[in-house]
N, C-alpha and C. Protein backbone atom coordinates (compact mmCIF):
# COMPACT_ATOMS: atom_id res chain seq x y z
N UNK A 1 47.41 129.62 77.16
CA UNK A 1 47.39 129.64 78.61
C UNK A 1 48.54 128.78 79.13
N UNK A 2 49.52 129.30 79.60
CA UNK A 2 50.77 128.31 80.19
C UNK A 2 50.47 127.78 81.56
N UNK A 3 51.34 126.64 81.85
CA UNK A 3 50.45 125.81 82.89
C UNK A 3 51.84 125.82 83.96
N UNK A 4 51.66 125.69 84.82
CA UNK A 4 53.00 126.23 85.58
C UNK A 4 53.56 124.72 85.62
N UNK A 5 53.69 123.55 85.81
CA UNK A 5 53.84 122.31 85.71
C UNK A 5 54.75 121.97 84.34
N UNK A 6 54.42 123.05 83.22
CA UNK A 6 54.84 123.08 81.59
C UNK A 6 56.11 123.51 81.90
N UNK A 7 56.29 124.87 82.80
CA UNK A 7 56.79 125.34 82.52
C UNK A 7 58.54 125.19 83.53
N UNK A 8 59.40 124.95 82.74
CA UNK A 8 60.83 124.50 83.18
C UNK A 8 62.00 125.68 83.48
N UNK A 9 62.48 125.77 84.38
CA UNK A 9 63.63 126.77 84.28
C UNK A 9 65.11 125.62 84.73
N UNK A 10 65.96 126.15 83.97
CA UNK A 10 67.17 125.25 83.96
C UNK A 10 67.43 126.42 85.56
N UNK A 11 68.31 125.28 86.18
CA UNK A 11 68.56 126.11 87.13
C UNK A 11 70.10 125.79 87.12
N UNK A 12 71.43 126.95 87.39
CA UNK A 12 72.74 126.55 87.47
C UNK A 12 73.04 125.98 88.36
N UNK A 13 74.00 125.17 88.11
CA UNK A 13 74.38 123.87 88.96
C UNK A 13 75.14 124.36 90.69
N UNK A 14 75.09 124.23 91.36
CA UNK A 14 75.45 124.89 92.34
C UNK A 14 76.54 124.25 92.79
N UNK A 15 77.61 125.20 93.26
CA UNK A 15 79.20 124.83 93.91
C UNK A 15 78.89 123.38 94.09
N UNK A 16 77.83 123.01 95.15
CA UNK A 16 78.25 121.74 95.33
C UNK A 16 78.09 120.47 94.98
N UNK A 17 77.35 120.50 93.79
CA UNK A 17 77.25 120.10 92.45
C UNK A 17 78.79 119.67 91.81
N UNK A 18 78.93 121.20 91.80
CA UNK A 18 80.61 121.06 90.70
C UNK A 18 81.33 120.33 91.51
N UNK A 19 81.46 120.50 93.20
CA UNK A 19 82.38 119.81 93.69
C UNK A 19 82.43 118.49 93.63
N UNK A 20 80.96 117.53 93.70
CA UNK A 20 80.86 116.41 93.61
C UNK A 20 81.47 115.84 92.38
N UNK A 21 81.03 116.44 91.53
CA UNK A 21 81.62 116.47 90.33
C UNK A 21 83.12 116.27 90.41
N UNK A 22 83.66 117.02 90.34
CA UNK A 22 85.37 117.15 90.68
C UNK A 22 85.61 116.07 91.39
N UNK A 23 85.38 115.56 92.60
CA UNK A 23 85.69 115.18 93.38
C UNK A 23 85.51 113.23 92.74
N UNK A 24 84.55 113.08 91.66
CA UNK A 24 84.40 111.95 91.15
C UNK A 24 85.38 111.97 89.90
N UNK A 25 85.49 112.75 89.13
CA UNK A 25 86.43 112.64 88.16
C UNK A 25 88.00 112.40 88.46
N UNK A 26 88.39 113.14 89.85
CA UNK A 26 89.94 113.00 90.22
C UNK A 26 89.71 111.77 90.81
N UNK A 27 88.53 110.99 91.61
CA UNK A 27 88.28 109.47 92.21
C UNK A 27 88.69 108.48 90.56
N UNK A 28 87.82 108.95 89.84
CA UNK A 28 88.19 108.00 88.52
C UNK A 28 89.61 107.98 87.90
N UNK A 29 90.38 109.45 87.87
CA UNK A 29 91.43 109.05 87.46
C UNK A 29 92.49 108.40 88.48
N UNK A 30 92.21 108.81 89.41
CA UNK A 30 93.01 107.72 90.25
C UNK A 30 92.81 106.22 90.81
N UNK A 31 91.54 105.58 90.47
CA UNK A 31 91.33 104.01 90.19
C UNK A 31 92.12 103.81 88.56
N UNK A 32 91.73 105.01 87.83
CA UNK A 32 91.95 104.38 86.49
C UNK A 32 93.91 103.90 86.37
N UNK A 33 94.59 105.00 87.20
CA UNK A 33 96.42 105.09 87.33
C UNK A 33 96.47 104.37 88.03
N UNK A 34 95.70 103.34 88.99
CA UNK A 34 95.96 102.20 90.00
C UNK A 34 95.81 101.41 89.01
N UNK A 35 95.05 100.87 88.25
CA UNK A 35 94.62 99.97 87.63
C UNK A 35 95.85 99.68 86.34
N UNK A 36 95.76 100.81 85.78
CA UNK A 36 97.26 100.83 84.46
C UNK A 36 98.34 100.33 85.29
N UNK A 37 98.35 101.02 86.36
CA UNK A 37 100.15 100.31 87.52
C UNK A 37 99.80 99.25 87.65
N UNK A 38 98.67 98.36 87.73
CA UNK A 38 98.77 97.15 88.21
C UNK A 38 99.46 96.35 87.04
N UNK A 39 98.43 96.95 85.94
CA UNK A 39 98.84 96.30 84.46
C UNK A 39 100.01 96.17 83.89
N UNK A 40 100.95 97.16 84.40
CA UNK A 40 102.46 97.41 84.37
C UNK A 40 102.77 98.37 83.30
N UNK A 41 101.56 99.30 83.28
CA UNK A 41 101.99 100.43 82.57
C UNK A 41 103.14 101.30 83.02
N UNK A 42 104.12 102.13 82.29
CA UNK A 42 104.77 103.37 82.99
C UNK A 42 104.45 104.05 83.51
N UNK A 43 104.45 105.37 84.55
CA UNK A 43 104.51 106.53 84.83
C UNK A 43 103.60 107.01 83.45
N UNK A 44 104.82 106.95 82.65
CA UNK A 44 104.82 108.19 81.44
C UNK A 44 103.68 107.40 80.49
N UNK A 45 103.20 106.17 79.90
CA UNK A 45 102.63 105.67 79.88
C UNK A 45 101.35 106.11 80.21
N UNK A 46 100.56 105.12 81.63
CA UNK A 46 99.92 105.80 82.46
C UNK A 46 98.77 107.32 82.03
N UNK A 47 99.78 108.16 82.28
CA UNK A 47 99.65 109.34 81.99
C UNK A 47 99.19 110.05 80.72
N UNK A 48 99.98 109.39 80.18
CA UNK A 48 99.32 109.85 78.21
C UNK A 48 98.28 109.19 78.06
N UNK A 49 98.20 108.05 78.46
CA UNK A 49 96.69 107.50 78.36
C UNK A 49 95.36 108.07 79.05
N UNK A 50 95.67 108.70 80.03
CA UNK A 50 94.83 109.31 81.03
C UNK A 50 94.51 110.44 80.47
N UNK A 51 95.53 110.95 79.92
CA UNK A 51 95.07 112.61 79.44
C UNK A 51 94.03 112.19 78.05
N UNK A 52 94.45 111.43 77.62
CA UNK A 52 94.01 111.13 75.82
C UNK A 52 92.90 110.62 76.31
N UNK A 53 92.81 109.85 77.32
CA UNK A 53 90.99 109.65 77.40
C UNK A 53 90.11 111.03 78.31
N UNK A 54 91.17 111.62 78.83
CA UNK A 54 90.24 112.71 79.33
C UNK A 54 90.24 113.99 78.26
N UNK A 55 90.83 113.80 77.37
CA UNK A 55 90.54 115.05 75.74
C UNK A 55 89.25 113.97 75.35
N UNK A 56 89.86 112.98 75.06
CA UNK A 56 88.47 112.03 74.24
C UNK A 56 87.49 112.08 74.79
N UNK A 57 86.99 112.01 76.24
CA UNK A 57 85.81 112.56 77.31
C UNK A 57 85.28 113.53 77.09
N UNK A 58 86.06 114.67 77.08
CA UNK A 58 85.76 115.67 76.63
C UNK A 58 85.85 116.97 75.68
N UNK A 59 85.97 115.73 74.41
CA UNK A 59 86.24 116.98 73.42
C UNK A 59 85.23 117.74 72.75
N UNK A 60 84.14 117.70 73.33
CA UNK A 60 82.14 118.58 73.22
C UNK A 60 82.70 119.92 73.76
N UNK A 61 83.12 119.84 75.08
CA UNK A 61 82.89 120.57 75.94
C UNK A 61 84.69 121.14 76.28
N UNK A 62 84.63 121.75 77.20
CA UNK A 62 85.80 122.78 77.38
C UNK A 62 86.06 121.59 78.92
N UNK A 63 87.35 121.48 78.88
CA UNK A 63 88.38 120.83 79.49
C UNK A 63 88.04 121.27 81.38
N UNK A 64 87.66 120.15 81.70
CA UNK A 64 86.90 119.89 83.40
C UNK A 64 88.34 120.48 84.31
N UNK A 65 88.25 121.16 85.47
CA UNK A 65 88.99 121.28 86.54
C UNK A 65 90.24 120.67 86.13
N UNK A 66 89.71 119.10 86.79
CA UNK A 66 90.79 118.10 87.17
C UNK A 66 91.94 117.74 85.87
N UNK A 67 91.62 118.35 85.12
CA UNK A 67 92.69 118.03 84.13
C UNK A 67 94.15 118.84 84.01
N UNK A 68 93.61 119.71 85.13
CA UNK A 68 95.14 120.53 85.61
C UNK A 68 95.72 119.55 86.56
N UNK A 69 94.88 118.93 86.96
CA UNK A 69 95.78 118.07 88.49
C UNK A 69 95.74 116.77 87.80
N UNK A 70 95.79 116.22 86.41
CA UNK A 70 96.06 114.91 86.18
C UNK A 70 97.50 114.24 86.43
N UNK A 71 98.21 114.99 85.84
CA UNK A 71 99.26 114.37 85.91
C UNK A 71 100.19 114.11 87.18
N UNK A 72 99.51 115.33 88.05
CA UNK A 72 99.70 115.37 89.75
C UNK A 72 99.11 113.79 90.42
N UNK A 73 97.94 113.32 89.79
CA UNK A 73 97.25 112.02 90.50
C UNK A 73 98.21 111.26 89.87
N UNK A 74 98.12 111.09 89.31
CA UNK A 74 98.89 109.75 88.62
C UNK A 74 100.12 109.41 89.08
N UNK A 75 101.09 111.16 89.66
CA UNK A 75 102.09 110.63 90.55
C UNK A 75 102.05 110.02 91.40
N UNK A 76 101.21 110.36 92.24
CA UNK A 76 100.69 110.32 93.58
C UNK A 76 100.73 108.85 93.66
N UNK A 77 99.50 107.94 92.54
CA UNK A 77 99.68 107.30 92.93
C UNK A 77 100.86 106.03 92.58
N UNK A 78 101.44 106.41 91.66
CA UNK A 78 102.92 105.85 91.96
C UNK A 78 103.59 105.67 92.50
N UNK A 79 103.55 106.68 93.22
CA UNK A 79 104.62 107.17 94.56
C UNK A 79 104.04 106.07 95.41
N UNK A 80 102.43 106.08 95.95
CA UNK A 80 102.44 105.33 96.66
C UNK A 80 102.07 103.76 96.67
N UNK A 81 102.15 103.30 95.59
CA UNK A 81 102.04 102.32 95.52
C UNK A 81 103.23 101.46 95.35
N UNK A 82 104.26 102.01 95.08
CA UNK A 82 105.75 101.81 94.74
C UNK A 82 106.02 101.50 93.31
N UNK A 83 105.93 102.33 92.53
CA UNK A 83 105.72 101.57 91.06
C UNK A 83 106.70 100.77 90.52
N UNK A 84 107.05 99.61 90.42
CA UNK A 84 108.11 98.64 90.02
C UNK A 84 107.76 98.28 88.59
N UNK A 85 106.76 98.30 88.14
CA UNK A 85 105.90 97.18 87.12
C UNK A 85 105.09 96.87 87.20
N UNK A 86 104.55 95.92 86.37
CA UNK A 86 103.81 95.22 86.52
C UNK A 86 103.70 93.76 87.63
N UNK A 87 103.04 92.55 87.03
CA UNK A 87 102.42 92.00 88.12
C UNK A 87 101.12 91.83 89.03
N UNK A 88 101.16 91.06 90.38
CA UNK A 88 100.05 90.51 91.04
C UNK A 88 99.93 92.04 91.82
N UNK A 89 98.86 92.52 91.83
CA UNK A 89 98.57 93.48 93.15
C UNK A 89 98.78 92.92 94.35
N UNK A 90 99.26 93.76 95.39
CA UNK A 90 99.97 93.05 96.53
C UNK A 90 98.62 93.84 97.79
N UNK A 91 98.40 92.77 98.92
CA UNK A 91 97.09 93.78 99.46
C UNK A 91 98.47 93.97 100.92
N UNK A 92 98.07 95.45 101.23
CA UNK A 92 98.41 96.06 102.08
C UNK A 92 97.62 95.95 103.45
């Protein structure tokens, strides 16, 4: 006799689900490329590290959205932070 309480249906994740999703992973890689610039990582640097932890994140599973737009964040935030080096973070 099945008990309806027993009984589970996976339900698919809905758009706005994925978006939250997305929308936290491109947030992480861009604290994570603020944080390496502070440290006085490179650009190029930076970047290889970002990708190699986002294969290492996810090497179970098949490669998230944002990993087309990684190397796009990481400019970004170079660009705007002025990347010189390393050093004290400067507050704006």
């Amino acid at each position: 006799m099945p008990f309806s309480w027993n009984q589970t249906e996976a339900s698919k994740p809905s758009h706005a689900k994925q978006d939250k999703a997305l929308q936290m992973y491109e947030a992480e890689v861009y604290q994570r490329a603020a944080l390496l610039m502070r440290l006085g990582y490179s650009l190029k640097e930076a970047t290889s590290r970002l990708q190699s932890n986002a294969s290492w994140d996810f090497e179970i599973n098949a490669m998230p959205k944002f990993s087309s737009r990684l190397k796009k964040i990481v400019e970004k935030v170079y660009k705007q932070k002025g990347a010189v080096g390393g050093g004290a973070p400067t507050l704006e």
